[in-house]
PDB file of N, CA and C in Angstrom:
ATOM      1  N   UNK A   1    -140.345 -29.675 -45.126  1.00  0.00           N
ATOM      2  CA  UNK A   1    -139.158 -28.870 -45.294  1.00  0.00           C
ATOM      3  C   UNK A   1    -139.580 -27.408 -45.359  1.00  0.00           C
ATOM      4  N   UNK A   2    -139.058 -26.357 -44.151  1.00  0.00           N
ATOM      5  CA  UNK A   2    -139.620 -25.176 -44.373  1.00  0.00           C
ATOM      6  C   UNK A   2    -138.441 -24.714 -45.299  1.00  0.00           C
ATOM      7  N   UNK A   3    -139.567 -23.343 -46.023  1.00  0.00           N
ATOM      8  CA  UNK A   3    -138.162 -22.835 -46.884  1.00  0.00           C
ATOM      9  C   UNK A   3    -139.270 -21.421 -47.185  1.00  0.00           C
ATOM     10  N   UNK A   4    -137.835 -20.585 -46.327  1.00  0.00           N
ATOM     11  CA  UNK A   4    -138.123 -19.058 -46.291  1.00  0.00           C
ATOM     12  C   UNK A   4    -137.563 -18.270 -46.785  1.00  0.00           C
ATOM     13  N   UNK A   5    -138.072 -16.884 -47.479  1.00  0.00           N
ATOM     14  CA  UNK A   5    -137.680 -16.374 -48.798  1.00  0.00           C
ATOM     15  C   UNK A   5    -137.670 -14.754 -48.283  1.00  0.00           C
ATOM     16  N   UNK A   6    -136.928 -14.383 -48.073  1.00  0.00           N
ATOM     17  CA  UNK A   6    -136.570 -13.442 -47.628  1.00  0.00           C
ATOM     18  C   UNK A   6    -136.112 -12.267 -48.446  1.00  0.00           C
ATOM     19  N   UNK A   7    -136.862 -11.215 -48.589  1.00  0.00           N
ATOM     20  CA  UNK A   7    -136.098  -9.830 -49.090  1.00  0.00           C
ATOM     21  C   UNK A   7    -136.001  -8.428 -48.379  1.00  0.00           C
ATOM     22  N   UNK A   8    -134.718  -8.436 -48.503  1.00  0.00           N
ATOM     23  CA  UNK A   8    -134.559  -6.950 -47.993  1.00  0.00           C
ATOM     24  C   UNK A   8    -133.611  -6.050 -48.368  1.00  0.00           C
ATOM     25  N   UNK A   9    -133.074  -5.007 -48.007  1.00  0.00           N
ATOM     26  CA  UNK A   9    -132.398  -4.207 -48.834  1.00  0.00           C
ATOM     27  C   UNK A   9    -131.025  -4.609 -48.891  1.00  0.00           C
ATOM     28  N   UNK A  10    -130.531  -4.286 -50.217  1.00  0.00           N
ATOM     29  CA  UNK A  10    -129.062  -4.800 -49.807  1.00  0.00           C
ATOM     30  C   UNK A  10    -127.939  -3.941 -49.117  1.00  0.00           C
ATOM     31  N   UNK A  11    -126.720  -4.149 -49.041  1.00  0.00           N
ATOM     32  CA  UNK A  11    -126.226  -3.841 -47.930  1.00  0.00           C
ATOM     33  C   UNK A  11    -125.383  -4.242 -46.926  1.00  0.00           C
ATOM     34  N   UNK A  12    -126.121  -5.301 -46.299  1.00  0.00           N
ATOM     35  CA  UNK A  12    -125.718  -6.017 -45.021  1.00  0.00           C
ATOM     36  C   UNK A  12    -124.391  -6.667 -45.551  1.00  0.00           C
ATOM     37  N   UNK A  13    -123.733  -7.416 -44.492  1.00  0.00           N
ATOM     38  CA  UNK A  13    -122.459  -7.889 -44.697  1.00  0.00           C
ATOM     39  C   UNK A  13    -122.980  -9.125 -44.617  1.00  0.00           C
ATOM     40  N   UNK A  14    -121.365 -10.187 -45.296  1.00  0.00           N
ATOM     41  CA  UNK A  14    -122.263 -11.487 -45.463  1.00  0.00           C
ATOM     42  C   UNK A  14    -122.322 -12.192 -43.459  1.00  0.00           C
ATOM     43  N   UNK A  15    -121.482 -11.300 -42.927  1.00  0.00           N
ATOM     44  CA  UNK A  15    -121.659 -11.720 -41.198  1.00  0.00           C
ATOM     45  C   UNK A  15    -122.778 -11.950 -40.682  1.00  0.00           C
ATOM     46  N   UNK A  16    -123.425 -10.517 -41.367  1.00  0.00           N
ATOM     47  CA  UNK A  16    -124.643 -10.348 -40.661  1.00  0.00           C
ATOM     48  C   UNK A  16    -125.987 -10.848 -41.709  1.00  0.00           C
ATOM     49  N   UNK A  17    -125.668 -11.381 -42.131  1.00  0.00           N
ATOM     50  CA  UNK A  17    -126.554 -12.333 -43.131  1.00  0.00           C
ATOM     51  C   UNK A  17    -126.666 -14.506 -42.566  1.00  0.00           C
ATOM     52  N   UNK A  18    -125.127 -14.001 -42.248  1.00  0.00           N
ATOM     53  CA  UNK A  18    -125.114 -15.458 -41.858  1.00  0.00           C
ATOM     54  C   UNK A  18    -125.442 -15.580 -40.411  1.00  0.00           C
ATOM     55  N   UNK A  19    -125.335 -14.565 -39.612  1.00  0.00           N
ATOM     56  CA  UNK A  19    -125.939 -14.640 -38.075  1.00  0.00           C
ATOM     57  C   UNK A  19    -127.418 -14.759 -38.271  1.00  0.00           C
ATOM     58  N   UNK A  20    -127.802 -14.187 -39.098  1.00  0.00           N
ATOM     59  CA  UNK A  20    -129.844 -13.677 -39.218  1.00  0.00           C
ATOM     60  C   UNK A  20    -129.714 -15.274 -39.816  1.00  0.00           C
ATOM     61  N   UNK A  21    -129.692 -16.301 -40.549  1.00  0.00           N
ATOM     62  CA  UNK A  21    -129.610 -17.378 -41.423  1.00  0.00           C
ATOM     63  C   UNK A  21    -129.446 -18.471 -39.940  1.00  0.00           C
ATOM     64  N   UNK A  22    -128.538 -18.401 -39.185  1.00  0.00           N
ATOM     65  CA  UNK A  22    -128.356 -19.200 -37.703  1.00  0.00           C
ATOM     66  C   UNK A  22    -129.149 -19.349 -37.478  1.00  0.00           C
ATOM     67  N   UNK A  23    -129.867 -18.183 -36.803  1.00  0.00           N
ATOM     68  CA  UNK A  23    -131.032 -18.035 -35.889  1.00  0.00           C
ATOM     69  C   UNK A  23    -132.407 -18.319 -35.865  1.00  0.00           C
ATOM     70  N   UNK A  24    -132.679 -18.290 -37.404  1.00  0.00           N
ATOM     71  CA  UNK A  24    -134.117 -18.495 -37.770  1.00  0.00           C
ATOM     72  C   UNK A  24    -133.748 -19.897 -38.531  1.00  0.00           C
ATOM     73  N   UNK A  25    -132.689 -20.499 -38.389  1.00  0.00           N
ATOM     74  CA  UNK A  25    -133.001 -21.973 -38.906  1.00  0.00           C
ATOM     75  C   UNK A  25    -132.950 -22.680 -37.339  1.00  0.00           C
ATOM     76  N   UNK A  26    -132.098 -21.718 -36.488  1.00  0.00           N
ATOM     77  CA  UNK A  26    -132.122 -22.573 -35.170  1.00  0.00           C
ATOM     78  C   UNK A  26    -134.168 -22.249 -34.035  1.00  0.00           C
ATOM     79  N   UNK A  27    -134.240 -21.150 -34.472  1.00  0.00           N
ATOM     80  CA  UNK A  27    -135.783 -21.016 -34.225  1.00  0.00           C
ATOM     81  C   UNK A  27    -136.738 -21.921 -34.978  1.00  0.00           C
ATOM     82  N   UNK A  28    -136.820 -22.231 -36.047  1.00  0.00           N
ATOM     83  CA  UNK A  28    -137.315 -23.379 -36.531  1.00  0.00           C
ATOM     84  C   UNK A  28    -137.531 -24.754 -35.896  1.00  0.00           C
ATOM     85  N   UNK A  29    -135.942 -24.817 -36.417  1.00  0.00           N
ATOM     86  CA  UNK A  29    -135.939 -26.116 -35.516  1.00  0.00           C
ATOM     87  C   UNK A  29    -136.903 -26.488 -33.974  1.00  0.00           C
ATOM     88  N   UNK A  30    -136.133 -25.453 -33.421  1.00  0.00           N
ATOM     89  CA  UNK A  30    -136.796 -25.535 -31.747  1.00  0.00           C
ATOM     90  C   UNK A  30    -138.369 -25.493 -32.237  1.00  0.00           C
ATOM     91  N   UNK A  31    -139.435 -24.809 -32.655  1.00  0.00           N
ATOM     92  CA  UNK A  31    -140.475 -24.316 -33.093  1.00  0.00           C
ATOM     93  C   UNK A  31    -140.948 -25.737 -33.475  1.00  0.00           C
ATOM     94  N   UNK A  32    -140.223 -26.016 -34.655  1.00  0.00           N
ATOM     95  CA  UNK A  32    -141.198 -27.149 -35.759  1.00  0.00           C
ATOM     96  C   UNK A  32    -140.783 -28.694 -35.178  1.00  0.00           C
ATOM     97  N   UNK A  33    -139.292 -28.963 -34.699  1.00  0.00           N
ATOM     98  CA  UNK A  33    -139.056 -30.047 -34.606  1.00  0.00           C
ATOM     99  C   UNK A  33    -138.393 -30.792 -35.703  1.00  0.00           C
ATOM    100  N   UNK A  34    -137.490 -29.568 -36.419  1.00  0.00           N
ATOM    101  CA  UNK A  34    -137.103 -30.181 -37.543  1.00  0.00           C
ATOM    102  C   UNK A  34    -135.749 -30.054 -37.352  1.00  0.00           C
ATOM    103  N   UNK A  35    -135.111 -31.093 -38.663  1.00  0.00           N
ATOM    104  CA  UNK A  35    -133.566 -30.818 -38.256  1.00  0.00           C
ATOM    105  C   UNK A  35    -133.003 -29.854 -39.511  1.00  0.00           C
ATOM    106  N   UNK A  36    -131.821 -29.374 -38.795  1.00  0.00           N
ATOM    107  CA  UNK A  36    -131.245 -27.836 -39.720  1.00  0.00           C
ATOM    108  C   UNK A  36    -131.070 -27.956 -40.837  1.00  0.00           C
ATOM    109  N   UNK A  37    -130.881 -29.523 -41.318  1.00  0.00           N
ATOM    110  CA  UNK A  37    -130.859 -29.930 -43.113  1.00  0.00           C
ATOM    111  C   UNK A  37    -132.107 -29.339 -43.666  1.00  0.00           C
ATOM    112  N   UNK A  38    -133.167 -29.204 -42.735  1.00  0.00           N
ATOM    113  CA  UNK A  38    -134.307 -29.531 -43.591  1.00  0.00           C
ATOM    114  C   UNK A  38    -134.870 -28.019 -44.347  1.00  0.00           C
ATOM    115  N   UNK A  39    -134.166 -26.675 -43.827  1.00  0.00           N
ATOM    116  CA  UNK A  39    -134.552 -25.331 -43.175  1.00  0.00           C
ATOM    117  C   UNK A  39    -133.636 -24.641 -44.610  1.00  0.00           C
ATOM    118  N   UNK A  40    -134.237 -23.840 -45.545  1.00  0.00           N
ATOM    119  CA  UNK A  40    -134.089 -23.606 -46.935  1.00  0.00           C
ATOM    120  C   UNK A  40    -134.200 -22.249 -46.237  1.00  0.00           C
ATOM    121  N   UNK A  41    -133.316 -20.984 -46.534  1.00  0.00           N
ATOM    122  CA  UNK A  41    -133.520 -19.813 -46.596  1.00  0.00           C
ATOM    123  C   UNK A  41    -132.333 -19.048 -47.622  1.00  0.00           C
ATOM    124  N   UNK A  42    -133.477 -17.915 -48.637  1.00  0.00           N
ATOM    125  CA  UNK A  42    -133.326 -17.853 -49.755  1.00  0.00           C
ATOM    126  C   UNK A  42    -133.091 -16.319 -49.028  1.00  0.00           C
ATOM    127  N   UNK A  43    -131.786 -15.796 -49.767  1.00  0.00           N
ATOM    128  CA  UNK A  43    -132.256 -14.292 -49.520  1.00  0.00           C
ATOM    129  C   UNK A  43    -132.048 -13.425 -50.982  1.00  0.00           C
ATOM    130  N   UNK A  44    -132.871 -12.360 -51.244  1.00  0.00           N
ATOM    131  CA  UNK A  44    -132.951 -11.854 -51.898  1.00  0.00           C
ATOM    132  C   UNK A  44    -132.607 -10.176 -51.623  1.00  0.00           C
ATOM    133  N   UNK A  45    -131.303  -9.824 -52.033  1.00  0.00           N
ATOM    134  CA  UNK A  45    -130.982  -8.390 -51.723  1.00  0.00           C
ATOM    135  C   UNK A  45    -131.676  -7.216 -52.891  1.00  0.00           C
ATOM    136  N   UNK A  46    -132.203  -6.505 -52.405  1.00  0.00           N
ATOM    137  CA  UNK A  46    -132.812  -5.625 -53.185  1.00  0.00           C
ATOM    138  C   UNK A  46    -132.491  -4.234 -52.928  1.00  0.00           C
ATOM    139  N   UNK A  47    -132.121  -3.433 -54.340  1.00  0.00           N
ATOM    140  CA  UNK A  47    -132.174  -2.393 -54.343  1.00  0.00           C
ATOM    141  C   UNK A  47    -132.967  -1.399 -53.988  1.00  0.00           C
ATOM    142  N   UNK A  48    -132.625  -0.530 -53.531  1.00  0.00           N
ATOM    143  CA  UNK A  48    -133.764   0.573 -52.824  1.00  0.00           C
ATOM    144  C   UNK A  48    -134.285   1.083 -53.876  1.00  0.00           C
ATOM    145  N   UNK A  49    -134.151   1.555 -55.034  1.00  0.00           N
ATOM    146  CA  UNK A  49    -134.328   2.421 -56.323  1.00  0.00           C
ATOM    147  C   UNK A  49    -136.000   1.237 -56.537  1.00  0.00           C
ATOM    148  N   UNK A  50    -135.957  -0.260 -56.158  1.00  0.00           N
ATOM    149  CA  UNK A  50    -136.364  -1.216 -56.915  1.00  0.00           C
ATOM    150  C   UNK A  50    -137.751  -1.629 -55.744  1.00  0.00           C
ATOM    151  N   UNK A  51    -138.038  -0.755 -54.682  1.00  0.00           N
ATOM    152  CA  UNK A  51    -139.118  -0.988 -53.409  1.00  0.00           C
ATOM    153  C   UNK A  51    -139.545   0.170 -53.516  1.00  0.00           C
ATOM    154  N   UNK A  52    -141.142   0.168 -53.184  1.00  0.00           N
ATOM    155  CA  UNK A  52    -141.744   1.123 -52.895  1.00  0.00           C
ATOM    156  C   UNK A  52    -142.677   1.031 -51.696  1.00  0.00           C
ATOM    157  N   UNK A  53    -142.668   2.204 -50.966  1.00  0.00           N
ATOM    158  CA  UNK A  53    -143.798   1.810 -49.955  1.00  0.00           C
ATOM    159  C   UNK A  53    -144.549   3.005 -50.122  1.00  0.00           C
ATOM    160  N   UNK A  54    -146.066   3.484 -49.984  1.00  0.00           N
ATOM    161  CA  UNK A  54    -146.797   4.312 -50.079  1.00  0.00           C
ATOM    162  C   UNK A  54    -146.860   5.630 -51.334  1.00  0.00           C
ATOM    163  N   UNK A  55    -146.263   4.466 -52.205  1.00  0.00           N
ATOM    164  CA  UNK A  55    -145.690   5.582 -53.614  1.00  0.00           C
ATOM    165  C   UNK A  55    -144.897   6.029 -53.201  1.00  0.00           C
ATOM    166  N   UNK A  56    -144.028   5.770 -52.898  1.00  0.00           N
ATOM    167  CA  UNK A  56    -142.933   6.314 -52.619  1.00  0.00           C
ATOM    168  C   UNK A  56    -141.690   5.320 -52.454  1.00  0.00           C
ATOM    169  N   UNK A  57    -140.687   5.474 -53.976  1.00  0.00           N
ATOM    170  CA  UNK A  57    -139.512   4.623 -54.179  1.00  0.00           C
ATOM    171  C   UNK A  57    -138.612   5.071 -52.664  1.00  0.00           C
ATOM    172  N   UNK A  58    -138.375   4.036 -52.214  1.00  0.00           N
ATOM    173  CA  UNK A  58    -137.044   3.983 -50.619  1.00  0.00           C
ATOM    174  C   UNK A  58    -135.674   4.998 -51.311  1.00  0.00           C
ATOM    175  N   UNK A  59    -135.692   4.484 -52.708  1.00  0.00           N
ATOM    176  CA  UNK A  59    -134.343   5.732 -52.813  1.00  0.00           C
ATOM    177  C   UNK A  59    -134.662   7.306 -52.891  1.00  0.00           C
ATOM    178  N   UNK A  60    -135.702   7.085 -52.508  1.00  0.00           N
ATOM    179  CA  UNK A  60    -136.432   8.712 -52.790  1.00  0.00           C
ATOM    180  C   UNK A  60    -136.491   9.531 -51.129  1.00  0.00           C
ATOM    181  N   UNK A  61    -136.685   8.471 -50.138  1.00  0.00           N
ATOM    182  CA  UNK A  61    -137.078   8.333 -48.776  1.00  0.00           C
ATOM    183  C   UNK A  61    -135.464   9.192 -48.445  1.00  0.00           C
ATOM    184  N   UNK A  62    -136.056  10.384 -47.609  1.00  0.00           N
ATOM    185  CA  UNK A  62    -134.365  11.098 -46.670  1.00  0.00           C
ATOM    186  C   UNK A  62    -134.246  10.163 -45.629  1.00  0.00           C
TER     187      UNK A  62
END
């Protein structure tokens, strides 16, 4: 059972959460040979204030 854990900023609409959620359970499938029951994806919306990349908080980023 794959099961993918996903974070990224929040934001997105739940449309475009559930199109990205389609695709990579339907890429799986094709990929692994598994069926779409089996395909766990977790998403985790995160605040920008709450990521940093190169010392540098994303809510800080112009």
């Amino acid at each position: 059972m794959p099961t993918f854990h996903v974070e990224m900023f929040e934001g997105r609409t739940i449309e475009q959460k559930r199109t990205f959620v389609e695709a990579v359970t339907r890429v799986t499938c094709e990929t692994l040979g598994c069926d779409p029951a089996a395909v766990d994806i977790i998403i985790t919306d995160v605040k920008r204030e709450n990521w940093a990349t190169g010392g540098e908080l994303w809510a800080d980023k112009k």
